[in-house]
PDB file of N, CA and C in Angstrom:
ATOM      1  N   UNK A   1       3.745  -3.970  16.004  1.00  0.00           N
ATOM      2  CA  UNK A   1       4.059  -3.940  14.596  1.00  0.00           C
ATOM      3  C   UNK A   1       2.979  -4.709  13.825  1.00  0.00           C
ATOM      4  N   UNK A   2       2.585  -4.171  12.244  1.00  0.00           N
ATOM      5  CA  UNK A   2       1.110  -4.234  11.975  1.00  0.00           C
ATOM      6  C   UNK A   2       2.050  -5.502  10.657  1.00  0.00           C
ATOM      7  N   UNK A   3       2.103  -6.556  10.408  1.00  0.00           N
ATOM      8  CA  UNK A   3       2.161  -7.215   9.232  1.00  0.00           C
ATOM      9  C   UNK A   3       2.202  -6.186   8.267  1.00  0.00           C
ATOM     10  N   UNK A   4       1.133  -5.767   7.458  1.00  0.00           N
ATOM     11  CA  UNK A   4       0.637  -4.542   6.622  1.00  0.00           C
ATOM     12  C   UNK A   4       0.390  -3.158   6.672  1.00  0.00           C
ATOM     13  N   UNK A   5       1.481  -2.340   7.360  1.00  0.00           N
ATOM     14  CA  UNK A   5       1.506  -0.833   7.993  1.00  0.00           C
ATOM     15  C   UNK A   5       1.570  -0.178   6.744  1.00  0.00           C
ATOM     16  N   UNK A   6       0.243   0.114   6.038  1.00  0.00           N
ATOM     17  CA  UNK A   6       0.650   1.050   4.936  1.00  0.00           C
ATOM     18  C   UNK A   6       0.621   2.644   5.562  1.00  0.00           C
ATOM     19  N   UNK A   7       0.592   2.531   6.725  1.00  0.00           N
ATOM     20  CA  UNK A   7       0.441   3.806   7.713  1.00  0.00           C
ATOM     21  C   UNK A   7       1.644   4.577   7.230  1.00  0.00           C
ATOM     22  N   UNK A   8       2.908   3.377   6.923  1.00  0.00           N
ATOM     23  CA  UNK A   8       4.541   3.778   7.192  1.00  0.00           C
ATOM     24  C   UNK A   8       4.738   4.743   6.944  1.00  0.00           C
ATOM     25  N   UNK A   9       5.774   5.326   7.232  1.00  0.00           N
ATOM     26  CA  UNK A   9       6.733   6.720   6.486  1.00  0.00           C
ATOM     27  C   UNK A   9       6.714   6.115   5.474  1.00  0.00           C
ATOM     28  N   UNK A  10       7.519   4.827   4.679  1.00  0.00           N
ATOM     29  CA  UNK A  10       7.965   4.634   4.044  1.00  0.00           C
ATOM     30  C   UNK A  10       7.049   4.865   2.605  1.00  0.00           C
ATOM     31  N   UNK A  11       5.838   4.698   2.715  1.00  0.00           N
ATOM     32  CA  UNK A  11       4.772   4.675   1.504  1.00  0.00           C
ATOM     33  C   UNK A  11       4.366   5.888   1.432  1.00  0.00           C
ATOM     34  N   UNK A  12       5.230   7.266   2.082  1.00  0.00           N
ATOM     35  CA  UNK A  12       4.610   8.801   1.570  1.00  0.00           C
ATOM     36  C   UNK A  12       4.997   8.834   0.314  1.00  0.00           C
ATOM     37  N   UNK A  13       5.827   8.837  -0.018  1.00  0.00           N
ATOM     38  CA  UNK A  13       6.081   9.260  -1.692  1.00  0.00           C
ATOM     39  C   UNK A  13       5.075   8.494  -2.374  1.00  0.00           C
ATOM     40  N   UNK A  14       4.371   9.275  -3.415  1.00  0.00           N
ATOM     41  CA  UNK A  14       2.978   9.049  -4.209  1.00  0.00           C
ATOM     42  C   UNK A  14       3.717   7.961  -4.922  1.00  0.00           C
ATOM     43  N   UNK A  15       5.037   8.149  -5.549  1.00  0.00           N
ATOM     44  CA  UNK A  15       5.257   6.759  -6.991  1.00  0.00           C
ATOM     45  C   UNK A  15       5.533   5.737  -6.241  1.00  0.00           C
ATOM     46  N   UNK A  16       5.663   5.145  -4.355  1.00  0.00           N
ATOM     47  CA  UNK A  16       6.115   4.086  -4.400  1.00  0.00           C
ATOM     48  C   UNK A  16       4.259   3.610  -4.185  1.00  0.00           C
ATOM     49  N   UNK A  17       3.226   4.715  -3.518  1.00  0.00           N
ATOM     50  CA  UNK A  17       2.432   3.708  -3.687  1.00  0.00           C
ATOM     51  C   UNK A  17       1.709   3.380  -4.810  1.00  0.00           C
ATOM     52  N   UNK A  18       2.007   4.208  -5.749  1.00  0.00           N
ATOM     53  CA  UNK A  18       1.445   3.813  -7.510  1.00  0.00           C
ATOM     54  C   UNK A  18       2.418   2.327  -7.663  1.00  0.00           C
ATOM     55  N   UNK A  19       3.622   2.397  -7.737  1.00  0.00           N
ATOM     56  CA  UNK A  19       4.331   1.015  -7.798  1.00  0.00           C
ATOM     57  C   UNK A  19       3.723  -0.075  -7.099  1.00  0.00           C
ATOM     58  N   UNK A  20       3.587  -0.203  -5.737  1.00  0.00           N
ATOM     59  CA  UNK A  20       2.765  -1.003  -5.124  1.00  0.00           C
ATOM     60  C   UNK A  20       1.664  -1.865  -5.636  1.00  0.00           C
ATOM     61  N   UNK A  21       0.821  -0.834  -6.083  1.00  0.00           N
ATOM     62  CA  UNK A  21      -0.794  -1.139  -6.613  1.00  0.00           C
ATOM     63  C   UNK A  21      -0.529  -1.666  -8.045  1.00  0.00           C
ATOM     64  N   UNK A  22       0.403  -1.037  -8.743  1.00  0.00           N
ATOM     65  CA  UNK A  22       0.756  -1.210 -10.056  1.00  0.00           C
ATOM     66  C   UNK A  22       1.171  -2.709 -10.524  1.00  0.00           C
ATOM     67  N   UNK A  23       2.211  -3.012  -9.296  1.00  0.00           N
ATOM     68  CA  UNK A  23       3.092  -4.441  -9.383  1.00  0.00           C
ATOM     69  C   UNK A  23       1.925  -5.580  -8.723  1.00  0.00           C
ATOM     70  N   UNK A  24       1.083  -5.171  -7.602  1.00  0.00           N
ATOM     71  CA  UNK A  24       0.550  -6.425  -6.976  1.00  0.00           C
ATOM     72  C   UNK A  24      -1.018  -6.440  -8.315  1.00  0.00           C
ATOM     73  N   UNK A  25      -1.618  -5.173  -9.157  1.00  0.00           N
ATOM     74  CA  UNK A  25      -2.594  -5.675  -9.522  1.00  0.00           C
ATOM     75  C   UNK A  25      -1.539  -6.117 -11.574  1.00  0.00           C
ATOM     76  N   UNK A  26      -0.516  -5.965 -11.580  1.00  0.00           N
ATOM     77  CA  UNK A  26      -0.012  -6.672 -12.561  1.00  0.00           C
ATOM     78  C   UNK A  26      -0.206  -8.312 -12.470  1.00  0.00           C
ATOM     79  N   UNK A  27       0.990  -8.484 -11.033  1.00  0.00           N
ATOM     80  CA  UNK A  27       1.227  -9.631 -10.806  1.00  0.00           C
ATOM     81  C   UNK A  27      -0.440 -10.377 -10.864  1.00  0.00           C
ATOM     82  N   UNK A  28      -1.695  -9.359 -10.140  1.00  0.00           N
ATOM     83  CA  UNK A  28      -2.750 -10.495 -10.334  1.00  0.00           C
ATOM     84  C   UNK A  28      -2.791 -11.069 -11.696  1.00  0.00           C
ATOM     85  N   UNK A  29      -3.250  -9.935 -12.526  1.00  0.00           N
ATOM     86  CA  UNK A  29      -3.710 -10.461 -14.008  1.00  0.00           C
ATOM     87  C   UNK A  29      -2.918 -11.282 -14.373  1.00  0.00           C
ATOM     88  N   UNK A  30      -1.064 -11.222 -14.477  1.00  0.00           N
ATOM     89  CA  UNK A  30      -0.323 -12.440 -14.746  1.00  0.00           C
ATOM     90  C   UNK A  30      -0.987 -13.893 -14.299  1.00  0.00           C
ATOM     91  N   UNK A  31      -1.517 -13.811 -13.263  1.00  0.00           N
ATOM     92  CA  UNK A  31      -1.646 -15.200 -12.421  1.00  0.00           C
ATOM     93  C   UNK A  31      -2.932 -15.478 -13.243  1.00  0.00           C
ATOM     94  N   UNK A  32      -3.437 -14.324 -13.647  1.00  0.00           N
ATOM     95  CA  UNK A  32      -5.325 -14.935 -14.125  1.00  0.00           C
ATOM     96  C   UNK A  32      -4.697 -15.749 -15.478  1.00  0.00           C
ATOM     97  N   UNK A  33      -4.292 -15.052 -16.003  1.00  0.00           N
ATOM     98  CA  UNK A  33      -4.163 -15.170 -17.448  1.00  0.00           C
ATOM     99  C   UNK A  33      -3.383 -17.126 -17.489  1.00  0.00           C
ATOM    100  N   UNK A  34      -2.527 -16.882 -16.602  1.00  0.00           N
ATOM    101  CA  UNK A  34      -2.058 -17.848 -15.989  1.00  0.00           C
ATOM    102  C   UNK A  34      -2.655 -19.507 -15.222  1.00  0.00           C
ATOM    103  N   UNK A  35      -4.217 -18.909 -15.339  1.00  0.00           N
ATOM    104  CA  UNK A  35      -4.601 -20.171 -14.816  1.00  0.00           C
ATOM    105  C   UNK A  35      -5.190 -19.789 -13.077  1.00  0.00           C
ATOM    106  N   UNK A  36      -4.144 -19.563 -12.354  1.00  0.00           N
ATOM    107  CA  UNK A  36      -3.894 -19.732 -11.445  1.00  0.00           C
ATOM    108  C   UNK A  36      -4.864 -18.682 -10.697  1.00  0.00           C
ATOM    109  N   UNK A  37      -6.267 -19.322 -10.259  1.00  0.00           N
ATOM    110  CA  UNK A  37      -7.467 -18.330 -10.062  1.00  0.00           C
ATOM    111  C   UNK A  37      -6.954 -17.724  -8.231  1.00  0.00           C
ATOM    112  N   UNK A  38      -6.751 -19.105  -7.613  1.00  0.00           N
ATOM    113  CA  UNK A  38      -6.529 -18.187  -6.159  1.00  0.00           C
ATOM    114  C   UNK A  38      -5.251 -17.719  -6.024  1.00  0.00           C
ATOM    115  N   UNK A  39      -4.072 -16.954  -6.806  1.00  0.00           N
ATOM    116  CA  UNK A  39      -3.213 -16.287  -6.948  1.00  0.00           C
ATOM    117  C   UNK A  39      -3.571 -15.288  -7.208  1.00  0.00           C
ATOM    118  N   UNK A  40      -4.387 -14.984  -8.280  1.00  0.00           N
ATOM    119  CA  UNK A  40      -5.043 -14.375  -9.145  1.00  0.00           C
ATOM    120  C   UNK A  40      -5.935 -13.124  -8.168  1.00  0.00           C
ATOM    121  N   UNK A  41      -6.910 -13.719  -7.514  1.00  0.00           N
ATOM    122  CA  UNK A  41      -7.704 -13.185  -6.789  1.00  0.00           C
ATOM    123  C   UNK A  41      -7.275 -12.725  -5.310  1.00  0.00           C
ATOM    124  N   UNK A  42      -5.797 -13.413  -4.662  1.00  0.00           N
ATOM    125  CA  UNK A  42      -4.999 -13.099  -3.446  1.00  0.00           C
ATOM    126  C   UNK A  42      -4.078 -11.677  -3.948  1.00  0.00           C
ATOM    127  N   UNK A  43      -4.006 -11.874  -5.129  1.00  0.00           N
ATOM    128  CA  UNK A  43      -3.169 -10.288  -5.551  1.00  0.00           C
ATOM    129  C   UNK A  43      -3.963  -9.219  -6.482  1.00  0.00           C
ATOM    130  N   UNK A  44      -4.618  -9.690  -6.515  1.00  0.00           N
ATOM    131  CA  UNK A  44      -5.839  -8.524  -6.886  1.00  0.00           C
ATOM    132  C   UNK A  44      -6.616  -7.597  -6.020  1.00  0.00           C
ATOM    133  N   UNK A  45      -6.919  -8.520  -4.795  1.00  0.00           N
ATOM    134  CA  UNK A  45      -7.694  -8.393  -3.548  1.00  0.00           C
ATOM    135  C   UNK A  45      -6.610  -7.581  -2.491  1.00  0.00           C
ATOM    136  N   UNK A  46      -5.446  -7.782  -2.583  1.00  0.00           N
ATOM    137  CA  UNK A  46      -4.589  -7.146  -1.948  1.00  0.00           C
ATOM    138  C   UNK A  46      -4.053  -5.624  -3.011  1.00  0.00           C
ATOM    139  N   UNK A  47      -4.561  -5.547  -3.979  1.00  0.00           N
ATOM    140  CA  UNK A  47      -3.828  -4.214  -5.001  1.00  0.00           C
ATOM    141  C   UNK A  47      -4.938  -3.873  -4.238  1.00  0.00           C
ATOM    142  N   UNK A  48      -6.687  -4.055  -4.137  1.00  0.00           N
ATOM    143  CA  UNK A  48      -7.669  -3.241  -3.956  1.00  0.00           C
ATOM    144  C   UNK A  48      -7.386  -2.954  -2.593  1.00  0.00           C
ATOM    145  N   UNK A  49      -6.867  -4.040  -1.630  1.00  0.00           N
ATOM    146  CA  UNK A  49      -6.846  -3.295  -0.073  1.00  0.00           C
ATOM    147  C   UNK A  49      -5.891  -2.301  -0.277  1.00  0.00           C
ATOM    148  N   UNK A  50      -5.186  -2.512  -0.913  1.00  0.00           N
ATOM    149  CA  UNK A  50      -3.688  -1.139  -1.115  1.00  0.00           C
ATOM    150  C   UNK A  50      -4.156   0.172  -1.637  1.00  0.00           C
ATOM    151  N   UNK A  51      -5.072  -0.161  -2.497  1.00  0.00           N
ATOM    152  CA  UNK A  51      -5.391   1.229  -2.884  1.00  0.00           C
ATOM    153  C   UNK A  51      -6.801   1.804  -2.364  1.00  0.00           C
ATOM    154  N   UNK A  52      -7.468   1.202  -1.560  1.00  0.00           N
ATOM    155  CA  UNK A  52      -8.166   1.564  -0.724  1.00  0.00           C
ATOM    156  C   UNK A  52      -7.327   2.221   0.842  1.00  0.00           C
ATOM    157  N   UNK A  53      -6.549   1.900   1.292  1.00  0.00           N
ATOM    158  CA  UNK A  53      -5.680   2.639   2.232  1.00  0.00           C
ATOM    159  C   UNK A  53      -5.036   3.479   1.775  1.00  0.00           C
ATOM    160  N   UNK A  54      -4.349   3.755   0.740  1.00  0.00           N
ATOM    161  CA  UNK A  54      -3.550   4.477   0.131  1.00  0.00           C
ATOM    162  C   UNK A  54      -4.296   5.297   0.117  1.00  0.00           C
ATOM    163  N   UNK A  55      -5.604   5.861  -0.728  1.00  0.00           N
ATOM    164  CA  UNK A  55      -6.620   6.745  -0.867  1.00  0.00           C
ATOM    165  C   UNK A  55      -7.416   6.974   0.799  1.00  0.00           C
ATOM    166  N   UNK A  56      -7.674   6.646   2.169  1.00  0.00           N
ATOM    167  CA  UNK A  56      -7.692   7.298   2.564  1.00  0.00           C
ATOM    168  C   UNK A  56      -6.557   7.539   3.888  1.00  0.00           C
ATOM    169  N   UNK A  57      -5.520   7.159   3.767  1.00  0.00           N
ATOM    170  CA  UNK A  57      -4.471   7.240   4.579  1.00  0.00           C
ATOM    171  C   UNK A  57      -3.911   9.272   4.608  1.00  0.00           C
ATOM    172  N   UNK A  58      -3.843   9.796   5.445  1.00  0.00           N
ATOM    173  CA  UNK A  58      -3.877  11.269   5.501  1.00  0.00           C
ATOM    174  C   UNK A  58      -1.830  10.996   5.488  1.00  0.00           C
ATOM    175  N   UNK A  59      -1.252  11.451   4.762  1.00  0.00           N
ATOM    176  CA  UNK A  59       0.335  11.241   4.888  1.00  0.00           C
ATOM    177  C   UNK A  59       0.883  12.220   5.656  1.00  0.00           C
ATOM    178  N   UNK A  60       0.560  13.576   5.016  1.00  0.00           N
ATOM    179  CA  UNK A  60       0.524  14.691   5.608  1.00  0.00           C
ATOM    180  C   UNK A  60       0.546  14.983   6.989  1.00  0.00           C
ATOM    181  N   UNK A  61      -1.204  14.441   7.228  1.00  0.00           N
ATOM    182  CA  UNK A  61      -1.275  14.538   9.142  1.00  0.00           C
ATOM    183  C   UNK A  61      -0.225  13.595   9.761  1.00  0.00           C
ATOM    184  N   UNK A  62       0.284  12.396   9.164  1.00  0.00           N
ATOM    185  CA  UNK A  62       0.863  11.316  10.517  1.00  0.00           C
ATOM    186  C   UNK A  62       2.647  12.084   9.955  1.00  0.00           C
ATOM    187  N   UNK A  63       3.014  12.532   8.947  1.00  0.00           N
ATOM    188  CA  UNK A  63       4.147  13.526   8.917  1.00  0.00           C
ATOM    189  C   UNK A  63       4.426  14.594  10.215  1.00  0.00           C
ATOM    190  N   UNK A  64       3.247  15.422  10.212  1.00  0.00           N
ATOM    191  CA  UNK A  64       3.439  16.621  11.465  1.00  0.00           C
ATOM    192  C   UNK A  64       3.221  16.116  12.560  1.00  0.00           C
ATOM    193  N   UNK A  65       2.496  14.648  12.660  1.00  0.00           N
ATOM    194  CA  UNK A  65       2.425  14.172  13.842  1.00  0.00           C
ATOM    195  C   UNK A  65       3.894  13.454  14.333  1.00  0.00           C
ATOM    196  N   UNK A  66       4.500  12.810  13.095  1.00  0.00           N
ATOM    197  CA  UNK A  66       5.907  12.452  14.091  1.00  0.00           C
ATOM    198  C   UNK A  66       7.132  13.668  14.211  1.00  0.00           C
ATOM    199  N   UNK A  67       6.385  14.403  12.970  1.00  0.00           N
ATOM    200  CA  UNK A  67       7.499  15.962  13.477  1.00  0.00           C
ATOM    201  C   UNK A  67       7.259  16.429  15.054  1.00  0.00           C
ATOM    202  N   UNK A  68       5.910  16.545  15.472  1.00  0.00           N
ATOM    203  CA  UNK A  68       6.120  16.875  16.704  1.00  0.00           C
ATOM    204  C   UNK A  68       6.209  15.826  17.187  1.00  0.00           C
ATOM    205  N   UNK A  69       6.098  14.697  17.582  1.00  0.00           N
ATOM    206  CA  UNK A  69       6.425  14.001  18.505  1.00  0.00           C
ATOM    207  C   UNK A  69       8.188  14.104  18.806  1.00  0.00           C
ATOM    208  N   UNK A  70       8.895  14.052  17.601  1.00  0.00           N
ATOM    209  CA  UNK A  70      10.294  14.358  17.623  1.00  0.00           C
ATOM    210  C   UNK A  70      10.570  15.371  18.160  1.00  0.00           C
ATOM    211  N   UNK A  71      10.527  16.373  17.921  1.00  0.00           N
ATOM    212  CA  UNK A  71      10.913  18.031  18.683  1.00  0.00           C
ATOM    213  C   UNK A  71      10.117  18.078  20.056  1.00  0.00           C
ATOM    214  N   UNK A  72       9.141  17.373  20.508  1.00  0.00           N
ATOM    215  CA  UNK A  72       9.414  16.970  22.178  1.00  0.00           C
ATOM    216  C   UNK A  72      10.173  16.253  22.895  1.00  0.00           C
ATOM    217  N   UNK A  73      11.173  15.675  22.250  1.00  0.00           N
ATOM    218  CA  UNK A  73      12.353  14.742  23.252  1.00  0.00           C
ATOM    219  C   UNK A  73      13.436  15.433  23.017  1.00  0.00           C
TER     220      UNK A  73
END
């Protein structure tokens, strides 16, 4: 188990990973605006790893891949 599996099933639907990217690069700017530079830059840096996986994560392929893995047992 990966800490950060944006691999999951759970992140196929396109609006939860727009929410994702949306809420962690909000929450950065809150923190900038805020003062608070290494908050700031820990949730900023994490919206960009998010939406750097998100963009090339294939959803599709690891979908038909656990469809078949399922309909072999």
């Amino acid at each position: 188990m990966k800490l950060f599996d944006l691999a999951d099933p759970f992140f196929e639907p396109l609006w939860i990973r727009v929410a994702v990217v949306a809420v962690t690069t909000l929450w950065g700017l809150f923190e900038l605006t805020s003062g608070a530079l290494f908050w700031a830059m820990f949730f900023l840096g994490l919206a960009a790893v998010c939406t750097w996986r998100f963009m090339t994560i294939d959803y599709a392929a690891l979908r038909d891949a656990n469809q078949k893995g399922e309909n072999t047992e």
